[in-house]
N, C-alpha and C. Protein backbone atom coordinates (compact mmCIF):
# COMPACT_ATOMS: atom_id res chain seq x y z
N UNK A 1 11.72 -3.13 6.29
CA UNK A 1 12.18 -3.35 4.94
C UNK A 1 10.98 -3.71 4.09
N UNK A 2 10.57 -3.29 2.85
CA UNK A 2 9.92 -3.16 1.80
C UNK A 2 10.13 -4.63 1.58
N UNK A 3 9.12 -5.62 0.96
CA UNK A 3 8.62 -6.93 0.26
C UNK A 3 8.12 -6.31 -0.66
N UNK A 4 8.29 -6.99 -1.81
CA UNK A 4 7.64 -6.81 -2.78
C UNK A 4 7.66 -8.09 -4.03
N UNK A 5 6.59 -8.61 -4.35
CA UNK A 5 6.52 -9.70 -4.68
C UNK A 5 5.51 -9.69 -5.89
N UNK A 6 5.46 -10.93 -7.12
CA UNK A 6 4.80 -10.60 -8.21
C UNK A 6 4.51 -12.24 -7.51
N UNK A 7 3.72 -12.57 -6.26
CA UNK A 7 3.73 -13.80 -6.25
C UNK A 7 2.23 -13.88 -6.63
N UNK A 8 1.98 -15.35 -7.05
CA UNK A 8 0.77 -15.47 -7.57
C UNK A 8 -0.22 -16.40 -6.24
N UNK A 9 -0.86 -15.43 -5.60
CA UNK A 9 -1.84 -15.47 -4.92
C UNK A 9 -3.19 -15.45 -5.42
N UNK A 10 -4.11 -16.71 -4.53
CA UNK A 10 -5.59 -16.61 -4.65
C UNK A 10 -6.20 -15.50 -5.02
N UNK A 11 -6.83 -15.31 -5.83
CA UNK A 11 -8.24 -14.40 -6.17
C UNK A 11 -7.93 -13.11 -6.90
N UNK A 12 -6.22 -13.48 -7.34
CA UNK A 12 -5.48 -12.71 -8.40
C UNK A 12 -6.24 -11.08 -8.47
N UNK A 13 -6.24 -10.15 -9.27
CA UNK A 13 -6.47 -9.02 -9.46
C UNK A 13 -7.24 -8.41 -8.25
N UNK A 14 -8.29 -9.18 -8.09
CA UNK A 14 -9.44 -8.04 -7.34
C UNK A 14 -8.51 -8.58 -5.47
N UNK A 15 -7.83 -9.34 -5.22
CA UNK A 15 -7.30 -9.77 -3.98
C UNK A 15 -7.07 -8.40 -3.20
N UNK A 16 -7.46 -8.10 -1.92
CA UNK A 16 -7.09 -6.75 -1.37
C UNK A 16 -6.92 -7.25 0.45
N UNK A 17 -6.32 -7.19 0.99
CA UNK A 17 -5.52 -7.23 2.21
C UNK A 17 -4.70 -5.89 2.62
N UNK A 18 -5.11 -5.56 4.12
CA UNK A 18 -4.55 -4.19 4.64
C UNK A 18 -4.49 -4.11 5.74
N UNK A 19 -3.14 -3.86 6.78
CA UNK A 19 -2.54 -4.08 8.12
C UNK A 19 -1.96 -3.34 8.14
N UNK A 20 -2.57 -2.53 9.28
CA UNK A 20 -1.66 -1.52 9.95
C UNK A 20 -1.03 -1.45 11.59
N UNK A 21 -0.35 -1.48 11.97
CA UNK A 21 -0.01 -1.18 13.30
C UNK A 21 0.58 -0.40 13.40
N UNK A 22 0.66 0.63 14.67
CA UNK A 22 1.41 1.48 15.55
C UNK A 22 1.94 0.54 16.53
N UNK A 23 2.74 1.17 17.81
CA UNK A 23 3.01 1.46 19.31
C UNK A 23 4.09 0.94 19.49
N UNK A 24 4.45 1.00 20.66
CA UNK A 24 5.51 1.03 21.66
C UNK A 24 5.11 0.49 23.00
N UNK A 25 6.41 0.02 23.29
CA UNK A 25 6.26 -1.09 24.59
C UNK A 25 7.34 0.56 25.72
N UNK A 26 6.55 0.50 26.67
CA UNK A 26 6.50 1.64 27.24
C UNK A 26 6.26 1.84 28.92
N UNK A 27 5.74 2.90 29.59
CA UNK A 27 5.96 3.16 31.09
C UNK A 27 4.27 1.88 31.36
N UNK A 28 3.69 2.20 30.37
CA UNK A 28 2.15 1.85 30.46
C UNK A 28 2.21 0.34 30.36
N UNK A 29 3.22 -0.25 29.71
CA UNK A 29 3.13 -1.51 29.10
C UNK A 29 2.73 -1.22 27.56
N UNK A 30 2.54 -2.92 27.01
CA UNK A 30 2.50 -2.55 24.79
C UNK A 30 1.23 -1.72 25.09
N UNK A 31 1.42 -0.51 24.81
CA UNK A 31 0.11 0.23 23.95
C UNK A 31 0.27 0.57 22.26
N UNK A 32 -0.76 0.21 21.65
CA UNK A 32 -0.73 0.18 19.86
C UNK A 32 -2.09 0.27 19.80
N UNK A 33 -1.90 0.44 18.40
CA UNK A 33 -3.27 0.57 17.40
C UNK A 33 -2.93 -0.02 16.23
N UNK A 34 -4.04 -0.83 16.13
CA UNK A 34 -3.94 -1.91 14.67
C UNK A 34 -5.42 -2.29 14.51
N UNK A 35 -5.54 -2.07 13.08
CA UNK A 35 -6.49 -2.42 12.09
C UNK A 35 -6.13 -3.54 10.97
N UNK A 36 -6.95 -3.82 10.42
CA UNK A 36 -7.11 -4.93 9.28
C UNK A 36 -8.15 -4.87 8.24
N UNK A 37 -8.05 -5.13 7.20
CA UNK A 37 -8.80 -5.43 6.18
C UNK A 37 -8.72 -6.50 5.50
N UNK A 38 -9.55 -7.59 5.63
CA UNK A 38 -9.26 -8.99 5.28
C UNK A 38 -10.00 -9.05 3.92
N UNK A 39 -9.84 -9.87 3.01
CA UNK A 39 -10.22 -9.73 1.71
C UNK A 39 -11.80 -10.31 1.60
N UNK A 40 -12.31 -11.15 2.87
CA UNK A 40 -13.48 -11.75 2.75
C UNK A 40 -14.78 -9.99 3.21
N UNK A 41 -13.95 -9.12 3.74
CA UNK A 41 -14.83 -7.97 4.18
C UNK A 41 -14.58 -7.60 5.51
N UNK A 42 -13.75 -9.02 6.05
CA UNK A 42 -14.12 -8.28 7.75
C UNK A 42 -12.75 -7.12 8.07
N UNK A 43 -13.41 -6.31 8.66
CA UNK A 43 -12.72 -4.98 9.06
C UNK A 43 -12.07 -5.48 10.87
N UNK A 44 -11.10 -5.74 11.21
CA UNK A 44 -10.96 -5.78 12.43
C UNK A 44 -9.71 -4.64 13.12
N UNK A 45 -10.20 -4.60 14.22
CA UNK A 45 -9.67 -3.09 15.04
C UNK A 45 -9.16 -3.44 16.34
N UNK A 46 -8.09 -2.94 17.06
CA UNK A 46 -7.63 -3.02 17.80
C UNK A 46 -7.11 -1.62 18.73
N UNK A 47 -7.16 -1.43 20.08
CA UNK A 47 -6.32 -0.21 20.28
C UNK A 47 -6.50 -0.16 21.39
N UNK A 48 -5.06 -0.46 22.13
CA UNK A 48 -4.16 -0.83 23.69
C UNK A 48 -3.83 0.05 24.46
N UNK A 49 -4.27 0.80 25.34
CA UNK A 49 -3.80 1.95 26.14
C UNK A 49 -3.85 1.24 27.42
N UNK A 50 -2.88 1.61 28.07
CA UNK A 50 -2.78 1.24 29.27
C UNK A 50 -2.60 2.41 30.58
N UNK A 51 -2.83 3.21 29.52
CA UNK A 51 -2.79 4.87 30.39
C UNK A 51 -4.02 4.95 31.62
N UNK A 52 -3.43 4.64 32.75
CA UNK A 52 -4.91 4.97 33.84
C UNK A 52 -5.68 3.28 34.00
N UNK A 53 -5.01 2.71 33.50
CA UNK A 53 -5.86 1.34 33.59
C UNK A 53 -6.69 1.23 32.67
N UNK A 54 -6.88 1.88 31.42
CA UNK A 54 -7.69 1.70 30.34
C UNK A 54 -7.46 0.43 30.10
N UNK A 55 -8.72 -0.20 29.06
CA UNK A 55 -8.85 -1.32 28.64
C UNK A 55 -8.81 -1.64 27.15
N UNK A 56 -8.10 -2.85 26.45
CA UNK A 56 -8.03 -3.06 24.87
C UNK A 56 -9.32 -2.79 24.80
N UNK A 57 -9.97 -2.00 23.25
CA UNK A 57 -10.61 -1.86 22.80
C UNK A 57 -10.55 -2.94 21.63
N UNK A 58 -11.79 -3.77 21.31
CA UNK A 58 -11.72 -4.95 19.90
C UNK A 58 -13.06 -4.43 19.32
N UNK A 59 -12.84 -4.20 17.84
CA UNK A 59 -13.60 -4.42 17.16
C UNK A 59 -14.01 -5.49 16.13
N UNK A 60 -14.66 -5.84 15.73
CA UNK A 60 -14.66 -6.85 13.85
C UNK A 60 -16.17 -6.10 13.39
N UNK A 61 -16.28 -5.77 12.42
CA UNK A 61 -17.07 -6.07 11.48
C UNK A 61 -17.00 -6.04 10.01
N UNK A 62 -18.07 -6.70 9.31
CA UNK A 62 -18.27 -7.14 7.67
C UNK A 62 -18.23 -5.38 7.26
N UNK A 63 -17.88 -5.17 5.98
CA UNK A 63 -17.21 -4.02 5.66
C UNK A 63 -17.84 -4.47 4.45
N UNK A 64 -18.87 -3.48 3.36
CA UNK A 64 -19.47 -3.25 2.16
C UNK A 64 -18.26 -3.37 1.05
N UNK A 65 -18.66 -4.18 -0.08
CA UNK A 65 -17.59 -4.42 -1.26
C UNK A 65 -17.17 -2.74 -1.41
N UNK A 66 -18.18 -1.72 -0.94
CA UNK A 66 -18.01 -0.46 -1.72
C UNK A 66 -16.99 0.43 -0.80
N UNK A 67 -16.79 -0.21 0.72
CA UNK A 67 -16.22 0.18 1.40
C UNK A 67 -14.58 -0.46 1.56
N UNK A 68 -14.60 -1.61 0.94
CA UNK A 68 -13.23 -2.11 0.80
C UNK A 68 -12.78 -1.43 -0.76
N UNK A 69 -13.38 -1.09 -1.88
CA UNK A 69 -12.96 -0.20 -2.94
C UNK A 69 -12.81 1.12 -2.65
N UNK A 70 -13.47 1.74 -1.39
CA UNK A 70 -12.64 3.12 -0.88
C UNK A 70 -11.55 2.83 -0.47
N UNK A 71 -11.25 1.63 0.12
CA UNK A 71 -9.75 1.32 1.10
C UNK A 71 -8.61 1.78 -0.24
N UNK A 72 -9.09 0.46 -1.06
CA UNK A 72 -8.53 0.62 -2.73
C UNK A 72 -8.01 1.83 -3.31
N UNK A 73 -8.92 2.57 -3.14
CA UNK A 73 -9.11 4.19 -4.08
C UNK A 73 -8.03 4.68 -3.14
N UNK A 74 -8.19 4.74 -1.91
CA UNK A 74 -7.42 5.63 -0.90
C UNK A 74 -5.85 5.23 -0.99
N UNK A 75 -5.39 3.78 -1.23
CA UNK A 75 -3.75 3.25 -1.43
C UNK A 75 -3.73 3.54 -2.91
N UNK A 76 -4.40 3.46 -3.63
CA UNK A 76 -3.99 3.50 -5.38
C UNK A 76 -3.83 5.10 -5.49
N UNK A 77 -4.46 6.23 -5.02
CA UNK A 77 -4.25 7.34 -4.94
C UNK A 77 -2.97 7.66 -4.39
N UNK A 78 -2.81 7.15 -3.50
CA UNK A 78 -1.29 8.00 -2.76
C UNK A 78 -0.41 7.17 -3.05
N UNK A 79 -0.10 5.95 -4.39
CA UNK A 79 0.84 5.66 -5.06
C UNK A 79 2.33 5.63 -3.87
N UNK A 80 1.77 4.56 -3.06
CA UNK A 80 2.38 4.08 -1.73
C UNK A 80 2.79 2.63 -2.17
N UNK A 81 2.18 1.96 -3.39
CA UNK A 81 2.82 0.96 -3.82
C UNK A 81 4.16 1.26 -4.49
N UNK A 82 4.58 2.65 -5.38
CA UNK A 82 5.96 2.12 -5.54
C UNK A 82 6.86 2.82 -4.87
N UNK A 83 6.68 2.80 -3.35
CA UNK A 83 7.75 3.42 -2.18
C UNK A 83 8.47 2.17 -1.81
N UNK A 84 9.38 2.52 -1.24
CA UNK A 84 10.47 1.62 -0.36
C UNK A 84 10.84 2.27 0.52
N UNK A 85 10.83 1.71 1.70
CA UNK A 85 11.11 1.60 3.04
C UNK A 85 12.66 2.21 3.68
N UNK A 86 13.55 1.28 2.52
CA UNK A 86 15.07 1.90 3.02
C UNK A 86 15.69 2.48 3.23
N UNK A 87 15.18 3.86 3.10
CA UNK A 87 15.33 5.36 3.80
C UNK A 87 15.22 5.43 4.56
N UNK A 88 13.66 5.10 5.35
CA UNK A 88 12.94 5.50 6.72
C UNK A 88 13.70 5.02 7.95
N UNK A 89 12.92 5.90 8.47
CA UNK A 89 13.76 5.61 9.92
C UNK A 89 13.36 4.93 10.57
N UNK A 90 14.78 3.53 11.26
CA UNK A 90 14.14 2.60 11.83
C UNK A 90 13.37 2.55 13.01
N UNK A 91 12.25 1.45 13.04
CA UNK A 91 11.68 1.72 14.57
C UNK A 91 12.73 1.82 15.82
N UNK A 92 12.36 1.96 16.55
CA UNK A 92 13.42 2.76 18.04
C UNK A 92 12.36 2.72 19.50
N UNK A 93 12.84 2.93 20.22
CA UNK A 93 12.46 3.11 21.65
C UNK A 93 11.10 3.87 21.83
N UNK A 94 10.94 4.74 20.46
CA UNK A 94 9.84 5.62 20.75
C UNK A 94 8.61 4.96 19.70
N UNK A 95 8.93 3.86 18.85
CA UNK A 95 7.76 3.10 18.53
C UNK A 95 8.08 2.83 17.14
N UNK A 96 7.37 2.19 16.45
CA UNK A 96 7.29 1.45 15.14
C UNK A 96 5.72 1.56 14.67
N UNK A 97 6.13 1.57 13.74
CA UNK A 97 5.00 1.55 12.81
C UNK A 97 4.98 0.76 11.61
N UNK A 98 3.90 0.02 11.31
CA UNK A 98 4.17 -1.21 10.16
C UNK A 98 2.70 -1.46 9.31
N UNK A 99 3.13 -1.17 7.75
CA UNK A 99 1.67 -1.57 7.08
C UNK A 99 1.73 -2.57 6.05
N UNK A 100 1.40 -3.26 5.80
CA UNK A 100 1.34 -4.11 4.77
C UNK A 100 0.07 -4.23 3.73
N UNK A 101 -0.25 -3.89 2.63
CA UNK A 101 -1.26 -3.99 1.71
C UNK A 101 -0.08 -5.49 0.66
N UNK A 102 -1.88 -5.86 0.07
CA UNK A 102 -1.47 -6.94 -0.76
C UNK A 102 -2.74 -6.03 -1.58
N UNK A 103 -2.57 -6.10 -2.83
CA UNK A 103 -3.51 -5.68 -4.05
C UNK A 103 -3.58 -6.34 -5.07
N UNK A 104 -4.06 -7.30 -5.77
CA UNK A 104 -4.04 -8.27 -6.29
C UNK A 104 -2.67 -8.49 -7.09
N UNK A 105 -1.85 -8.95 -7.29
CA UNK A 105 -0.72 -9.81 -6.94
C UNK A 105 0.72 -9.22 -6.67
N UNK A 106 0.39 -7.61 -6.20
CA UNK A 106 1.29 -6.84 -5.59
C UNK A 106 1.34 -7.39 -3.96
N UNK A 107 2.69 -7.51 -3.61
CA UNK A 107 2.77 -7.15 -1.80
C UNK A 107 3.27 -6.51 -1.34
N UNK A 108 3.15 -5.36 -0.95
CA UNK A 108 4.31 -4.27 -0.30
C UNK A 108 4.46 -4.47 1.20
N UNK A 109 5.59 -4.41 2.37
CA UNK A 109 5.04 -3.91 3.78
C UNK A 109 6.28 -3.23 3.71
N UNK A 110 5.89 -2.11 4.43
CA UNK A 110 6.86 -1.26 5.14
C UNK A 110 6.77 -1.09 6.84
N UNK A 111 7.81 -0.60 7.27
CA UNK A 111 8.46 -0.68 9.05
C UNK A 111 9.30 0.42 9.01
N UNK A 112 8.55 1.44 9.98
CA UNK A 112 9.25 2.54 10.27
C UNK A 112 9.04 2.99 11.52
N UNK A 113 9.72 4.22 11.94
CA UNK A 113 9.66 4.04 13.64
C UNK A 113 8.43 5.33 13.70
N UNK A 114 7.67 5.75 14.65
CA UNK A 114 6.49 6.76 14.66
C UNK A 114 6.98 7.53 14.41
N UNK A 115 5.98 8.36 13.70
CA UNK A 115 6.71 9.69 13.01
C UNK A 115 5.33 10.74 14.21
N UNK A 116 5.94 11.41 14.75
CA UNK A 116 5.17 12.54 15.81
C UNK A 116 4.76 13.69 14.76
N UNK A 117 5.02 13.95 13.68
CA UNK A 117 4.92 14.99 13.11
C UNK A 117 5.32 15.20 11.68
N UNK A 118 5.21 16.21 10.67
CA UNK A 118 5.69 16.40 9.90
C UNK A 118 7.01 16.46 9.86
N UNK A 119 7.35 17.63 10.99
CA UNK A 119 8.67 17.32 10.96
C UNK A 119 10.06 16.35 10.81
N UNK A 120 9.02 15.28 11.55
CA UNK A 120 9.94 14.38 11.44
C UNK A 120 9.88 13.88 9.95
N UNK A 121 8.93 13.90 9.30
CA UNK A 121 9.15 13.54 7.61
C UNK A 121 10.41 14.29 6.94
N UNK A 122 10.19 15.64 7.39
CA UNK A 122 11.03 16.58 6.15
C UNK A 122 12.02 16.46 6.95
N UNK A 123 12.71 15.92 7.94
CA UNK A 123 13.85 15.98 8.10
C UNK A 123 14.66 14.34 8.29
N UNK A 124 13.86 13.33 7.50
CA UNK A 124 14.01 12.31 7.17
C UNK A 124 15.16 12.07 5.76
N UNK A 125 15.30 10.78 5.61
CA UNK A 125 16.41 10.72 4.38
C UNK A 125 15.97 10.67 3.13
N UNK A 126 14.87 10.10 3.57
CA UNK A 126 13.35 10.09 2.46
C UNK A 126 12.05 10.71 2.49
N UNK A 127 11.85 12.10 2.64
CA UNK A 127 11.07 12.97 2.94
C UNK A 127 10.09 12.70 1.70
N UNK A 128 10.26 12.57 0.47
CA UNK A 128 8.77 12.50 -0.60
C UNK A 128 8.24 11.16 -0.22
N UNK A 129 9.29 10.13 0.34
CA UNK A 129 8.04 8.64 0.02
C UNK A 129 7.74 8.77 1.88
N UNK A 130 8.32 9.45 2.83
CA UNK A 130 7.78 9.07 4.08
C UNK A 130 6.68 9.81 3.75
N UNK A 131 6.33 11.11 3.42
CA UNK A 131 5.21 12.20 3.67
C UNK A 131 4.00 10.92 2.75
N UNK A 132 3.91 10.41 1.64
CA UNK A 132 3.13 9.72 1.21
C UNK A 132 2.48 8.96 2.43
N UNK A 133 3.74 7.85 2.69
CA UNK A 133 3.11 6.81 4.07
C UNK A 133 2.30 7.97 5.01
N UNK A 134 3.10 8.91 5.57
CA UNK A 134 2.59 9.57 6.56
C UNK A 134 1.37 9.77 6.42
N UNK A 135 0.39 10.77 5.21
CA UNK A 135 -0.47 11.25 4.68
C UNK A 135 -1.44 9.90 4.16
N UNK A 136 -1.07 8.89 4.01
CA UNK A 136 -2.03 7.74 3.40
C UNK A 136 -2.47 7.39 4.87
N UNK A 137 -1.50 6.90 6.00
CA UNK A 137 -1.86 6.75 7.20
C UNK A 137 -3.14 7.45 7.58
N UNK A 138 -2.56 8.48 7.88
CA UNK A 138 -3.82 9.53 8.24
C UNK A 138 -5.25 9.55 7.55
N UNK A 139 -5.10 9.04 6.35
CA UNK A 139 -6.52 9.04 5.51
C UNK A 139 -6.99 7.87 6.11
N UNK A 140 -6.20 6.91 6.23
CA UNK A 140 -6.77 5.58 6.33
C UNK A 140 -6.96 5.39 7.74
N UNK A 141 -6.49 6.13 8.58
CA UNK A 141 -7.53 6.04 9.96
C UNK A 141 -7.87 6.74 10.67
N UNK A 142 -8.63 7.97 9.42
CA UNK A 142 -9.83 9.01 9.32
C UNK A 142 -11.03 7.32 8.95
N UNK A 143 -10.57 6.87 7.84
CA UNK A 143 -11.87 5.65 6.88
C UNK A 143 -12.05 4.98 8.31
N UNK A 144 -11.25 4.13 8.77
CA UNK A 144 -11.44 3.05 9.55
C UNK A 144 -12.15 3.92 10.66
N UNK A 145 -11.68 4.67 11.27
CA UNK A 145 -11.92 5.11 12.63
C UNK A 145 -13.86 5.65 12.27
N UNK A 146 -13.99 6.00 10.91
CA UNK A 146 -15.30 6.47 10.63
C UNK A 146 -16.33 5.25 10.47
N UNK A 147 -15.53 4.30 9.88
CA UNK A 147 -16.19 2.97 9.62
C UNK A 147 -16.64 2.34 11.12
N UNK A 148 -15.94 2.34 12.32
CA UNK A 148 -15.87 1.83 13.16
C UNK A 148 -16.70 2.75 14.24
N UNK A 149 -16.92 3.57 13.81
CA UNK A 149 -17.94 4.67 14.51
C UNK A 149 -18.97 4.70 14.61
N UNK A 150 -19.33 4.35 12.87
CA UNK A 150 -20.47 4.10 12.44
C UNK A 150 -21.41 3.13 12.71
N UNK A 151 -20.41 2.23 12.79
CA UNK A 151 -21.31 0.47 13.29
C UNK A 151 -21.43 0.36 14.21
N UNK A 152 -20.91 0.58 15.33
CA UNK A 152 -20.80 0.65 17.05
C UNK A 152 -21.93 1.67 17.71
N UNK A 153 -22.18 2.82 16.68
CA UNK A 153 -21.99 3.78 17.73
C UNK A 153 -23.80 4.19 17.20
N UNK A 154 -24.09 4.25 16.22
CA UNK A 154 -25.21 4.37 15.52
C UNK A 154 -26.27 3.81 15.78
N UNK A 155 -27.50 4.61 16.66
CA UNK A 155 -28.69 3.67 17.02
C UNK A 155 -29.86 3.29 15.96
N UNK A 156 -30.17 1.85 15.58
CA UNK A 156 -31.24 1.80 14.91
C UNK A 156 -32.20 2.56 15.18
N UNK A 157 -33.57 2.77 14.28
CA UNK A 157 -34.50 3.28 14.68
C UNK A 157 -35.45 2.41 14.78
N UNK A 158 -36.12 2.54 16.07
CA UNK A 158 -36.97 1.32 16.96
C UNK A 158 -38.83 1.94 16.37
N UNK A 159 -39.22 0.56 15.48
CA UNK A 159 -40.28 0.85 15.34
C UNK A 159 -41.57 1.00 16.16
């Protein structure tokens, strides 16, 4: 279910907060994926497979003012703040999915169950505001997953 609040929170206008989770409790045990965007910069990452004995993956790192105003650009573009939830289909056996942005003194979260596909959008009750969530999702962990690539994975150059 959709929150939505004109409450007056710290650090008013520029305030930006962003939570996402996937998964399902399953043959593997909870496997999910969840990210964060905390308003001080830190970017934190999460992602649970239990497929084969894999291990949680954790990330954190500090995230550039210019990189939390792409987060910005990317939710203010796909106009995911004035959706509601009460269409979508509830989470179920095959998983949930849940995001919450705060944007300075907006709060939205929405809870819906995994969507495997387009299909499952257009044959939803709310096919224009799921395809938004669906499609903002996907942008936003193309950013994170690139952000988190970048810092981990990238060797300095050794003088």
């Amino acid at each position: 279910m959709s929150a939505r609040g004109g409450e007056n929170r710290r650090g008013g206008d520029d305030e930006f907060y962003l939570r996402y989770y996937v998964g399902h409790k399953g043959k593997f045990g909870h496997e999910f994926l969840e990210f964060e965007f905390r308003p001080d910069g830190k970017l934190r990452y999460a992602n649970n497979s239990n497929y084969k004995n894999d291990t949680m993956i954790r990330k954190e790192v500090f995230v550039s003012r210019s990189a939390l105003r792409e987060a910005r650009r990317i939710i203010q573009q796909s106009d995911i703040m004035r959706e509601d939830d009460r269409n979508w289909p509830e989470p179920n056996y095959i998983g949930r999915q849940e995001l919450e942005i705060v944007m300075g003194n907006e709060h939205i979260s929405f809870t819906t169950s995994k969507i495997g596909s387009l299909v499952d959008v257009v044959g939803s009750r709310d096919p224009d505001g799921l395809r938004i969530f669906y499609y903002l999702v996907q942008d936003l962990k193309c950013f994170v997953f690139s952000l988190i690539s970048l810092h981990f994975k990238v060797k300095p150059i050794q003088s």
